[in-house]
N, C-alpha and C. Protein backbone atom coordinates (compact mmCIF):
# COMPACT_ATOMS: atom_id res chain seq x y z
N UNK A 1 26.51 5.48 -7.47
CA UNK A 1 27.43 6.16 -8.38
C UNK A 1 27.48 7.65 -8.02
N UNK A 2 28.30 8.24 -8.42
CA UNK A 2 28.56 10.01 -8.28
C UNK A 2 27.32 10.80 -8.74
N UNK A 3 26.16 10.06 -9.53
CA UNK A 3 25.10 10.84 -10.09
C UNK A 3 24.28 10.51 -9.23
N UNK A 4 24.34 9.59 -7.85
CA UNK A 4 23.49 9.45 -7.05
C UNK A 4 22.67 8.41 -7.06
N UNK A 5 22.36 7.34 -8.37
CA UNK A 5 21.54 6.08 -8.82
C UNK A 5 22.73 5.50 -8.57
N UNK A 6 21.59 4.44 -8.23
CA UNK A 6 22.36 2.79 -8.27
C UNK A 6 21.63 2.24 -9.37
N UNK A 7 22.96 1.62 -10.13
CA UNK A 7 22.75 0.68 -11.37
C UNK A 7 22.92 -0.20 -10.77
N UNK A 8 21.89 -1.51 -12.05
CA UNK A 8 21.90 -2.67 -11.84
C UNK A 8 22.62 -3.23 -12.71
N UNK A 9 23.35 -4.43 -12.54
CA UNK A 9 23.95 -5.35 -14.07
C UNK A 9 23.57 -5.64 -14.76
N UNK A 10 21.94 -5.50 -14.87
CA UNK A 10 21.42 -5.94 -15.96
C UNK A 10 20.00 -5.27 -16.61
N UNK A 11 19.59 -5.06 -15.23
CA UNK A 11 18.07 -4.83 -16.17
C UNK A 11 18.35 -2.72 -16.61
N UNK A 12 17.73 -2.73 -17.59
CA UNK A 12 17.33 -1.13 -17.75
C UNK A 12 17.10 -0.23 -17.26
N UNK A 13 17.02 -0.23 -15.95
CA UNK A 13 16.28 0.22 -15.00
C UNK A 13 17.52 0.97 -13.56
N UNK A 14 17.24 2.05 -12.76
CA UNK A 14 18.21 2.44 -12.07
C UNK A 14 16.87 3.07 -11.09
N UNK A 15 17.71 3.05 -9.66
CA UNK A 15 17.16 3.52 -8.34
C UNK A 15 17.94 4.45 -7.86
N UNK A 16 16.98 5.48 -7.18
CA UNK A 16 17.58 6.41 -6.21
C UNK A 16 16.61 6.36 -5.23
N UNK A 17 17.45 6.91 -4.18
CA UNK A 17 17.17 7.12 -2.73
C UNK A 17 16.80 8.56 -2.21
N UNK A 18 15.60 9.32 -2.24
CA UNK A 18 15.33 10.47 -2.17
C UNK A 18 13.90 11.18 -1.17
N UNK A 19 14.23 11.98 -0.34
CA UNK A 19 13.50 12.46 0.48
C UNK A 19 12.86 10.81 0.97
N UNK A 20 13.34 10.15 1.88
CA UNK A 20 12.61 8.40 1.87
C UNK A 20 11.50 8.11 0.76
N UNK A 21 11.70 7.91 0.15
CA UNK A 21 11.14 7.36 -1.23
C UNK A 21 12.16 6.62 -2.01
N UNK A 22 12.04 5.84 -2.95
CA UNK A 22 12.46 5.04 -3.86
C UNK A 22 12.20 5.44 -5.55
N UNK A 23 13.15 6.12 -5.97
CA UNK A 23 12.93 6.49 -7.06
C UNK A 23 13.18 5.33 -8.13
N UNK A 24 12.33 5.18 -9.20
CA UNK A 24 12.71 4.30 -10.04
C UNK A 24 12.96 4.71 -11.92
N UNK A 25 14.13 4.52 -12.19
CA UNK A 25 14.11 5.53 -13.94
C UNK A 25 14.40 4.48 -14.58
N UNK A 26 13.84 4.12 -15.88
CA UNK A 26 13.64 3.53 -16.84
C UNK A 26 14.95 3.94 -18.01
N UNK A 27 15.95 3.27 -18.04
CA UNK A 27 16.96 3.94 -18.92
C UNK A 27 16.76 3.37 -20.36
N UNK A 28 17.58 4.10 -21.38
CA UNK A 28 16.92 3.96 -22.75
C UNK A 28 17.63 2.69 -23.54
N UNK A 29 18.95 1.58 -22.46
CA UNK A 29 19.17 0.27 -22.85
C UNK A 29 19.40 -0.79 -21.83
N UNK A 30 19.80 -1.93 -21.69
CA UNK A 30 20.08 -2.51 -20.38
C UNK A 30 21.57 -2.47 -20.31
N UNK A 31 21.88 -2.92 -19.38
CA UNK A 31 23.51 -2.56 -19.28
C UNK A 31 24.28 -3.52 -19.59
N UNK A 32 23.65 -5.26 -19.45
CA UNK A 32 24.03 -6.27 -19.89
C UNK A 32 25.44 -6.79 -19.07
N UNK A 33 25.50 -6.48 -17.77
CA UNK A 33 26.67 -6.91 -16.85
C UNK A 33 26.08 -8.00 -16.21
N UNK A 34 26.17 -8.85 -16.64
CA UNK A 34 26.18 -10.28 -15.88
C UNK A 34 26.86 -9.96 -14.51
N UNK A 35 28.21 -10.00 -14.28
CA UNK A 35 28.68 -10.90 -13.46
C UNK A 35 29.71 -9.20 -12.63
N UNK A 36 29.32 -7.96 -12.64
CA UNK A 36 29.43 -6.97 -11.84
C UNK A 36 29.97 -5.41 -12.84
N UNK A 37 29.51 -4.62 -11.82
CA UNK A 37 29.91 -2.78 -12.54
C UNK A 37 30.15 -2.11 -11.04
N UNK A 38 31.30 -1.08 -11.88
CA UNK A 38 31.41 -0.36 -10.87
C UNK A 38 31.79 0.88 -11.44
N UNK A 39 32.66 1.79 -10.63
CA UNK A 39 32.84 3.25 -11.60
C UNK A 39 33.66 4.00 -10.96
N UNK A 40 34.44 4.44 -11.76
CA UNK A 40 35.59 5.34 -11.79
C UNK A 40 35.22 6.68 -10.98
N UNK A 41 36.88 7.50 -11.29
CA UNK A 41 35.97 8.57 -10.34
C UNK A 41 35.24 9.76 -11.09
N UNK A 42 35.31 9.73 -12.34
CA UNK A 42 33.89 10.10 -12.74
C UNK A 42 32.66 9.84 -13.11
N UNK A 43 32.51 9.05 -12.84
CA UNK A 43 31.19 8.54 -12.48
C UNK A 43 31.13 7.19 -13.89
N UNK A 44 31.66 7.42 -14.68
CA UNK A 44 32.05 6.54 -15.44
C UNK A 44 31.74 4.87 -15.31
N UNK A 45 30.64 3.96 -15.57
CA UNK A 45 30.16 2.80 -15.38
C UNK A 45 31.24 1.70 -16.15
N UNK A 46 31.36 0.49 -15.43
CA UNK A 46 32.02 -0.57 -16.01
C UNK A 46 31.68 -1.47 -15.76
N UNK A 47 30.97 -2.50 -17.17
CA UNK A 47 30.05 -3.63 -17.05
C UNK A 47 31.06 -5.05 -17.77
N UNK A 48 31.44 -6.30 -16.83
CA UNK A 48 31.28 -7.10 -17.59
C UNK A 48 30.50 -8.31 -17.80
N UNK A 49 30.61 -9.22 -19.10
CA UNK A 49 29.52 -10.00 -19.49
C UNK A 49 30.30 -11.43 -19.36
N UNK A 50 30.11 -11.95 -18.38
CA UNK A 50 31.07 -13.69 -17.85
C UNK A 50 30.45 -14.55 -19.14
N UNK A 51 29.32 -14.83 -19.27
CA UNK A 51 28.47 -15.54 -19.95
C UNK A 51 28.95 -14.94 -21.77
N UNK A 52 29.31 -13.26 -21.65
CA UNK A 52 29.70 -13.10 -23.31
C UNK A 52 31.25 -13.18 -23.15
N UNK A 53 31.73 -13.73 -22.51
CA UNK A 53 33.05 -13.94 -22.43
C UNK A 53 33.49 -12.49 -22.67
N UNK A 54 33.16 -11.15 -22.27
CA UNK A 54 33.68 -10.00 -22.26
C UNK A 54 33.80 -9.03 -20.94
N UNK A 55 35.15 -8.79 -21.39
CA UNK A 55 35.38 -8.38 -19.86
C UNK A 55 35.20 -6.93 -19.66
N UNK A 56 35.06 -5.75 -20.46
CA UNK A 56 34.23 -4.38 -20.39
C UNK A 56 33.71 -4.20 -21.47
N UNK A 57 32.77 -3.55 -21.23
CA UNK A 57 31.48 -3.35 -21.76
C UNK A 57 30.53 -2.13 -21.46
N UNK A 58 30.23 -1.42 -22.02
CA UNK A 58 29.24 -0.24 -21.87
C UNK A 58 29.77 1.07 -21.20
N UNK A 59 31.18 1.03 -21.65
CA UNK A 59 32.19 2.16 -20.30
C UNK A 59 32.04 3.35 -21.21
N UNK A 60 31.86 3.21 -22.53
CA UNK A 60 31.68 4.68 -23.52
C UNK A 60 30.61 5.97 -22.84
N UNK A 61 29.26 5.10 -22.88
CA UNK A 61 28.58 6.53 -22.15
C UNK A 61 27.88 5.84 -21.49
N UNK A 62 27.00 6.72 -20.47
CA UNK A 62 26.34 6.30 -19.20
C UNK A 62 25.00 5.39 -19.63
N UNK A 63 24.70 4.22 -19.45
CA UNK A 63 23.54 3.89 -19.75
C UNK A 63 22.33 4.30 -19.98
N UNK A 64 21.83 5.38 -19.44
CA UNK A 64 20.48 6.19 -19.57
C UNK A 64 20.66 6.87 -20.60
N UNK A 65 21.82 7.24 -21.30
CA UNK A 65 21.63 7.64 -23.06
C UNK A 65 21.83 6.77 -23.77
N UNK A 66 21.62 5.14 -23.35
CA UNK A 66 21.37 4.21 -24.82
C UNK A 66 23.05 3.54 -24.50
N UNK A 67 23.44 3.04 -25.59
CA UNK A 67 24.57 2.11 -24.92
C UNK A 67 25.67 2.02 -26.38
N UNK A 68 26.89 2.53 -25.73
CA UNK A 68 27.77 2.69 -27.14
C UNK A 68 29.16 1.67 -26.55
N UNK A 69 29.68 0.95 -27.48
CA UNK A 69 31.00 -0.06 -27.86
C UNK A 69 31.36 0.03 -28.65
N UNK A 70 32.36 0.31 -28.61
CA UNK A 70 33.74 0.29 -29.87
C UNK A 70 34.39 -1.09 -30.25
N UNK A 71 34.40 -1.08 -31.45
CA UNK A 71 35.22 -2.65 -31.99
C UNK A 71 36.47 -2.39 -31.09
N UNK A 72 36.81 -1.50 -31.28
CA UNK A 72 38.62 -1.33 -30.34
C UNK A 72 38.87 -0.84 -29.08
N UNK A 73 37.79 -0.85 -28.79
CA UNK A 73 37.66 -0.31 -27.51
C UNK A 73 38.89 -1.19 -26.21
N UNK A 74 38.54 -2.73 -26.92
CA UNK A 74 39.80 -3.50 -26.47
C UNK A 74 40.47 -4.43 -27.39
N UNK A 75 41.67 -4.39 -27.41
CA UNK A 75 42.50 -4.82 -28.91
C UNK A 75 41.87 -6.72 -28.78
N UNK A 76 42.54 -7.52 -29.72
CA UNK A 76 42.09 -9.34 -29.83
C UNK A 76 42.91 -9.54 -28.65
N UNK A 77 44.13 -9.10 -28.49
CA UNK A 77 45.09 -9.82 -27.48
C UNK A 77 44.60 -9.23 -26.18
N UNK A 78 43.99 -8.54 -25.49
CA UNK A 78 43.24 -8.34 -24.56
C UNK A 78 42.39 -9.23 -24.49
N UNK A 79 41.65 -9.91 -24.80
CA UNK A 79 41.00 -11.07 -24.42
C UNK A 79 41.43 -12.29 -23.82
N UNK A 80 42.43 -12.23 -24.57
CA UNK A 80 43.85 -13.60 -24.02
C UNK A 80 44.21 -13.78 -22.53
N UNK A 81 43.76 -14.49 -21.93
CA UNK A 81 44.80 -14.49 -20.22
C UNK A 81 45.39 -15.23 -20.66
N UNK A 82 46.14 -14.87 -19.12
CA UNK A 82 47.90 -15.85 -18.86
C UNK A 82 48.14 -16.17 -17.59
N UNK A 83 46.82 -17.87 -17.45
CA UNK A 83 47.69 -17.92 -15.81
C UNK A 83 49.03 -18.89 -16.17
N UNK A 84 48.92 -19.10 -14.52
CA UNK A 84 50.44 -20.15 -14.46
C UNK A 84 49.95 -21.03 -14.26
N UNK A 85 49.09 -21.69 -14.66
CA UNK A 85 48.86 -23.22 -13.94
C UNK A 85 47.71 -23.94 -15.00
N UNK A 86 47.72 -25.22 -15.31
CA UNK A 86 46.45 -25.26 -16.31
C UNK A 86 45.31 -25.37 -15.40
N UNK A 87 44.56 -25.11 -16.47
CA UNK A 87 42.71 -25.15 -15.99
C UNK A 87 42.19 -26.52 -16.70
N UNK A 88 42.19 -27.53 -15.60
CA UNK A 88 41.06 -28.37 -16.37
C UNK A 88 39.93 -28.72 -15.83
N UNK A 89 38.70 -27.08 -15.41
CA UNK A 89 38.13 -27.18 -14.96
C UNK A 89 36.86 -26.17 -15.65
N UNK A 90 38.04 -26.08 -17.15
CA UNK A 90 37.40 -25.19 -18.29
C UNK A 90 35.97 -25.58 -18.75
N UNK A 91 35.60 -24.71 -18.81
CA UNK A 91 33.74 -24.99 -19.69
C UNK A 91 34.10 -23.96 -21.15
N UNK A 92 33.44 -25.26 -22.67
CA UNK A 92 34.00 -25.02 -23.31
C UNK A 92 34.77 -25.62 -24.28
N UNK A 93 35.79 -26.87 -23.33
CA UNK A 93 36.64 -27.94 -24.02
C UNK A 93 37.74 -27.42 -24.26
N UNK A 94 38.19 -27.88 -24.76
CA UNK A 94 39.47 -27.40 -26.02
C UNK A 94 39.79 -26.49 -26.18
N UNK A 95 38.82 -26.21 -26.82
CA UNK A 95 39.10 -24.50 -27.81
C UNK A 95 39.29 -23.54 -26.71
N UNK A 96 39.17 -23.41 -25.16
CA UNK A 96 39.72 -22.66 -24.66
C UNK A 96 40.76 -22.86 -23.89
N UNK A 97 41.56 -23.72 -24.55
CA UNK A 97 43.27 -24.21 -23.77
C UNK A 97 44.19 -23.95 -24.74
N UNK A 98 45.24 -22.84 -23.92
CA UNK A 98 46.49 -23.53 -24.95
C UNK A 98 46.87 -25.03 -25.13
N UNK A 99 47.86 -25.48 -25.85
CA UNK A 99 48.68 -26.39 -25.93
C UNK A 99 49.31 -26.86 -24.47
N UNK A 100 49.65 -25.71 -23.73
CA UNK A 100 50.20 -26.19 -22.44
C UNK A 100 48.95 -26.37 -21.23
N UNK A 101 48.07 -26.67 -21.87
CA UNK A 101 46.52 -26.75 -20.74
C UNK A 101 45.68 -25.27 -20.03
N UNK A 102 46.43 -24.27 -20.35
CA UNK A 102 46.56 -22.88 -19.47
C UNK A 102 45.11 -22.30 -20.16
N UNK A 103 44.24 -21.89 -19.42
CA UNK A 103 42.87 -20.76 -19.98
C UNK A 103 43.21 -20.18 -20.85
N UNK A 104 43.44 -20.10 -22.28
CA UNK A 104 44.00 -18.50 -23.65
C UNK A 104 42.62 -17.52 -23.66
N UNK A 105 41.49 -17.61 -23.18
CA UNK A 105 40.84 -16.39 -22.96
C UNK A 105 39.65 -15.97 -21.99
N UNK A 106 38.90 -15.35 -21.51
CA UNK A 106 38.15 -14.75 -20.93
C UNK A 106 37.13 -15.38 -20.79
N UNK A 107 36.65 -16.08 -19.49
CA UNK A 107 35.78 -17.15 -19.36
C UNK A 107 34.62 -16.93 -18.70
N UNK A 108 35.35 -16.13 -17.28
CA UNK A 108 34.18 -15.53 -16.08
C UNK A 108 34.74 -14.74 -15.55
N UNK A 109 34.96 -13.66 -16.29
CA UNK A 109 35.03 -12.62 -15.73
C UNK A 109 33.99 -11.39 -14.95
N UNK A 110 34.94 -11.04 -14.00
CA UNK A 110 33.65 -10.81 -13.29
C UNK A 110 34.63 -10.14 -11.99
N UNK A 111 33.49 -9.01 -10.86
CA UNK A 111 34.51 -8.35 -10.12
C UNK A 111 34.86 -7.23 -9.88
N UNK A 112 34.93 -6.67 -11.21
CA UNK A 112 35.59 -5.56 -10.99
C UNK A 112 35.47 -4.62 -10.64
N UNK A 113 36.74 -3.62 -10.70
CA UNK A 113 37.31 -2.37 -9.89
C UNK A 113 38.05 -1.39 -10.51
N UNK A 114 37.79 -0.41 -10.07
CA UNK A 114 39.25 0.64 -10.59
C UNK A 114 39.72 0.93 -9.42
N UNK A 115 40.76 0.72 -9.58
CA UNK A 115 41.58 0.97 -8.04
C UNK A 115 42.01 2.59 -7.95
N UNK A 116 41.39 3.15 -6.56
CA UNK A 116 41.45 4.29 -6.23
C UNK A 116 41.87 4.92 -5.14
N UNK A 117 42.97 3.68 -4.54
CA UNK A 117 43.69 4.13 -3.33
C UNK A 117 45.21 4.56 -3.17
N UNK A 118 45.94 4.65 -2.05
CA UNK A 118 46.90 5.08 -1.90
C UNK A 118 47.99 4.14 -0.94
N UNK A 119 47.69 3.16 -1.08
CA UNK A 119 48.53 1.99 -0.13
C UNK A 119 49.40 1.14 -1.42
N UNK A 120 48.79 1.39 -2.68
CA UNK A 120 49.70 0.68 -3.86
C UNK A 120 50.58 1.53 -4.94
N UNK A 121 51.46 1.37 -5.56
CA UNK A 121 52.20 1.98 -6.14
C UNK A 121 51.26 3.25 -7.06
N UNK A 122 51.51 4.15 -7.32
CA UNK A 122 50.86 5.61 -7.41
C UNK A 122 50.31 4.94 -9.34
N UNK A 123 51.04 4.06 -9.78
CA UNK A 123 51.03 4.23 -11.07
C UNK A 123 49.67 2.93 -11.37
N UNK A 124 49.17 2.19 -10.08
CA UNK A 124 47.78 1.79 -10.24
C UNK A 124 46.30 2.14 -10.24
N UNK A 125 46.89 3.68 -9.88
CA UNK A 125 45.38 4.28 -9.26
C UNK A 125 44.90 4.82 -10.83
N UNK A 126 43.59 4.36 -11.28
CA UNK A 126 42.44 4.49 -12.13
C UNK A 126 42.85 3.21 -13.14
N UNK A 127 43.41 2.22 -13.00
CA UNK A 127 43.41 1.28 -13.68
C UNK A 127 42.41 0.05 -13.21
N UNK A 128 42.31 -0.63 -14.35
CA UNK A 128 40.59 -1.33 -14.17
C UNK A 128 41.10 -2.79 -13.86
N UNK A 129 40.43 -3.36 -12.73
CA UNK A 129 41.05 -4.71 -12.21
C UNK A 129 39.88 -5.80 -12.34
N UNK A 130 40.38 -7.15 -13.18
CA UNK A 130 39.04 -7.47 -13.73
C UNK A 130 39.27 -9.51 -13.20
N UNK A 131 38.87 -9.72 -12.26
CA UNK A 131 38.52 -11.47 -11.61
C UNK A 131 38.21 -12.16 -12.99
N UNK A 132 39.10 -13.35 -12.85
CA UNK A 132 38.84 -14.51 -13.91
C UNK A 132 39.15 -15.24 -13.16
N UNK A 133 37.96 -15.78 -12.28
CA UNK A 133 37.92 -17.03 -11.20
C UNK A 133 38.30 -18.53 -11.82
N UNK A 134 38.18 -18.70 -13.00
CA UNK A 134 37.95 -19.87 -13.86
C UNK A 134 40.06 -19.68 -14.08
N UNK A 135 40.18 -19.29 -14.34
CA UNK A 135 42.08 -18.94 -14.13
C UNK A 135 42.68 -18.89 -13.63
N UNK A 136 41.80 -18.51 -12.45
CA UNK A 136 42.67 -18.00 -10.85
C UNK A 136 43.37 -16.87 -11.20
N UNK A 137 43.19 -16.22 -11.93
CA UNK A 137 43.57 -14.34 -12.46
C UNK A 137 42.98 -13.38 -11.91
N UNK A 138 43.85 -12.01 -11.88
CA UNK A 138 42.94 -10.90 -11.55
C UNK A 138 44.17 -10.03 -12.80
N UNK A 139 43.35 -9.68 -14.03
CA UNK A 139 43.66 -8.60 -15.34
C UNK A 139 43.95 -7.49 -14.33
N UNK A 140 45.50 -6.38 -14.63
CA UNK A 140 45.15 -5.19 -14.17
C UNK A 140 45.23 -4.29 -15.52
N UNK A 141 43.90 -4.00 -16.14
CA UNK A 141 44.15 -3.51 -17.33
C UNK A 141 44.39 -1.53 -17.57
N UNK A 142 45.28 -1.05 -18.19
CA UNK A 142 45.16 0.42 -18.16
C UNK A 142 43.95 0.82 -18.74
N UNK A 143 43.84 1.79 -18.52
CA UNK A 143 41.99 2.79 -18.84
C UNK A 143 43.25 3.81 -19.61
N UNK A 144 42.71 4.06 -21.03
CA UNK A 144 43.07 4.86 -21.87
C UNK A 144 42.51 6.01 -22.54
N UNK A 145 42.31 7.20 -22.48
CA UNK A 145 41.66 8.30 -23.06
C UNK A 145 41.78 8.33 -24.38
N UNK A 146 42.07 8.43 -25.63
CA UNK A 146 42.14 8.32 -26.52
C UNK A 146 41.26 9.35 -27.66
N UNK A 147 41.09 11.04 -27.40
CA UNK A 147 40.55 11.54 -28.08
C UNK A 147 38.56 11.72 -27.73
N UNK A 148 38.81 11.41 -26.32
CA UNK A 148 37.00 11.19 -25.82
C UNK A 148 36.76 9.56 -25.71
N UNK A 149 37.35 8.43 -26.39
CA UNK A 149 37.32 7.44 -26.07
C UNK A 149 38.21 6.64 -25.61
N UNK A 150 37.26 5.76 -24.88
CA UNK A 150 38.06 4.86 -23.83
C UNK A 150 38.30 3.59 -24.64
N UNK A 151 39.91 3.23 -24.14
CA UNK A 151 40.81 2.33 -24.67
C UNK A 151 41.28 1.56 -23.56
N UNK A 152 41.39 -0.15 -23.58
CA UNK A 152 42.06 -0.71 -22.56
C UNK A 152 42.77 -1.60 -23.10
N UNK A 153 43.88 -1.70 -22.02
CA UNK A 153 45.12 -2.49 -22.30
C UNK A 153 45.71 -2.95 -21.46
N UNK A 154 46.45 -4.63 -21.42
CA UNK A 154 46.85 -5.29 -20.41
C UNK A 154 47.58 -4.31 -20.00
N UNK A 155 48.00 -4.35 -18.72
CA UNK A 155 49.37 -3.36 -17.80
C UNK A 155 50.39 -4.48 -18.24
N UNK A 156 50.43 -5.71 -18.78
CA UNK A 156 51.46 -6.57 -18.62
C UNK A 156 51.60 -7.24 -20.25
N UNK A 157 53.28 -7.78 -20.59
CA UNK A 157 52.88 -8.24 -21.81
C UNK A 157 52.98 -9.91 -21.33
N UNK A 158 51.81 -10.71 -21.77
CA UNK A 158 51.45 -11.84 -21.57
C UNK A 158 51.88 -12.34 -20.24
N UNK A 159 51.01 -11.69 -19.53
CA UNK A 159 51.46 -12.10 -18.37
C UNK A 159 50.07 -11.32 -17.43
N UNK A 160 49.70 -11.79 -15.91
CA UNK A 160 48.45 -10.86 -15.36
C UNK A 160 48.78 -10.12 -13.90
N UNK A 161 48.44 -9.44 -13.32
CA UNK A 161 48.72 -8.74 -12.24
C UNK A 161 48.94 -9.45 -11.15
N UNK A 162 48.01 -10.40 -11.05
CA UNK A 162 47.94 -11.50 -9.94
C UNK A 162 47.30 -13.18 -10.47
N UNK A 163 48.33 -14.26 -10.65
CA UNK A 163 47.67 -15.29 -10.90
C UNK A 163 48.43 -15.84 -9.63
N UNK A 164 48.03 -17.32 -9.57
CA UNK A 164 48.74 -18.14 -8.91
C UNK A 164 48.08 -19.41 -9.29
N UNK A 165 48.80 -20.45 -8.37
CA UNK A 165 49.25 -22.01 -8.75
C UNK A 165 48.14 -22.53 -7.83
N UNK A 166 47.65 -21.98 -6.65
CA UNK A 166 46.93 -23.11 -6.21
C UNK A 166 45.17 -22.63 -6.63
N UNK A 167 44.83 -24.52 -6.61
CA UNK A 167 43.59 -24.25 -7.14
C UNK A 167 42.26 -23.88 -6.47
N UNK A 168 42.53 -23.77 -5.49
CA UNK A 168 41.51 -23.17 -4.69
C UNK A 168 41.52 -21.45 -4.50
N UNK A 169 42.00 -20.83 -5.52
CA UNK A 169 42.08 -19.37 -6.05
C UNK A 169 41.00 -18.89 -6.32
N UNK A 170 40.08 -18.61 -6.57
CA UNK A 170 38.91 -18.09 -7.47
C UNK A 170 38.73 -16.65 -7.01
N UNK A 171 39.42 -15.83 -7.68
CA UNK A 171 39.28 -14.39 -7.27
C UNK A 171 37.66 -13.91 -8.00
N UNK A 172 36.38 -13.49 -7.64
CA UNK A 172 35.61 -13.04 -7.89
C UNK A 172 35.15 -11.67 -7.41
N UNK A 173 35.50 -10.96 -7.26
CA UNK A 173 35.52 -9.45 -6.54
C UNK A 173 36.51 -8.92 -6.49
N UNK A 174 36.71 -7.93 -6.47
CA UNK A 174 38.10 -6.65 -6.20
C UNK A 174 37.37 -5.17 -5.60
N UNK A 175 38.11 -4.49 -4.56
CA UNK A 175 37.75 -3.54 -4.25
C UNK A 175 39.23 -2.57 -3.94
N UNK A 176 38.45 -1.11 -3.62
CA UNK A 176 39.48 -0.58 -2.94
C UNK A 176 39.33 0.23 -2.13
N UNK A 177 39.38 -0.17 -0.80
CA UNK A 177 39.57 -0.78 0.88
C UNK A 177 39.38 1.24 1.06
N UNK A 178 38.58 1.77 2.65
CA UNK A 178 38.54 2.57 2.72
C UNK A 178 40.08 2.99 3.51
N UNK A 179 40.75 2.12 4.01
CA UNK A 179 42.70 2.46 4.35
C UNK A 179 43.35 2.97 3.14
N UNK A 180 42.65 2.52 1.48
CA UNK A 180 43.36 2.73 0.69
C UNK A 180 44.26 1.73 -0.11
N UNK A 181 43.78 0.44 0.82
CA UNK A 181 44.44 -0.96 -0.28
C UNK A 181 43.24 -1.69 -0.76
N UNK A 182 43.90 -2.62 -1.90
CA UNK A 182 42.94 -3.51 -2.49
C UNK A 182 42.63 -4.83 -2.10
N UNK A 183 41.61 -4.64 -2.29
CA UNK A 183 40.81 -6.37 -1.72
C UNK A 183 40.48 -6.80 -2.80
């Protein structure tokens, strides 16, 4: 990260790399990212939880001062995906299918990115890109300032940045490429 530690997804704990030594700091919560974090360009951490069916998590303040979430941090309908194709490969049952067979929310998410290059339209760069392998989705959600707090919101109405039809899709990672495009 920009502060120089590498966080982990999960445990409390953060490393640095200094004079060859291995520094090790004990932070004051765990970060609780299952399934990946990464960070903006201020140094800004982004954790999500596949297993809590939540797709950011802990982006308020830096983990080593303890760990803050907002009820609104992301609205109910942010939870909702929208691929094109059904999933019947859901864990779960039922309760996570629409009527038309399609994933209605956040299963395994996992991946993510803020895209910080210059090979895609100017109006993607610091927006948070979030893998739902279980959908064959990739969320491109906006990052919102909101008075000191952070707010996110689909870029799309019911609809996702990138789904598709075939089932051998499973987007689990996103980056952004040192040319300046996304992987």
């Amino acid at each position: 990260n920009l502060d120089n530690w590498m966080y982990l997804t999960y445990d409390p704990v953060r490393f640095r790399y200094t004079n060859g030594t291995m520094k090790i700091d004990t932070m004051a919560s765990g970060t609780s990212g299952q399934w990946g974090v990464t960070h903006d360009n201020y140094g800004r951490l982004y954790f999500t939880s596949a297993g809590g069916e939540n797709p950011v998590r802990g982006v308020q303040i830096n983990p080593a001062y303890g760990r803050l979430d907002f009820p609104d941090q992301i609205n109910a309908s942010f939870q909702e995906v929208w691929p094109i194709i059904a999933t019947p490969d859901v864990q779960g049952g039922e309760k996570r299918l629409r009527t038309d067979l399609t994933l209605n929310h956040f299963t395994a998410c996992a991946g993510q990115s803020i895209y910080r290059g210059d090979k895609l339209p100017q109006d993607l760069v610091g927006d948070y890109l979030i893998c739902e392998p279980v959908g064959r989705l990739i969320r491109r959600a906006k990052v919102i300032n909101v008075k000191g707090k952070t707010l996110f919101e689909n870029a799309y109405n019911k609809e996702e940045f990138i789904a598709s039809t075939d089932m051998n899709f499973r987007p689990v990672n996103s980056a952004t490429g040192p040319d300046g495009n996304l992987y």
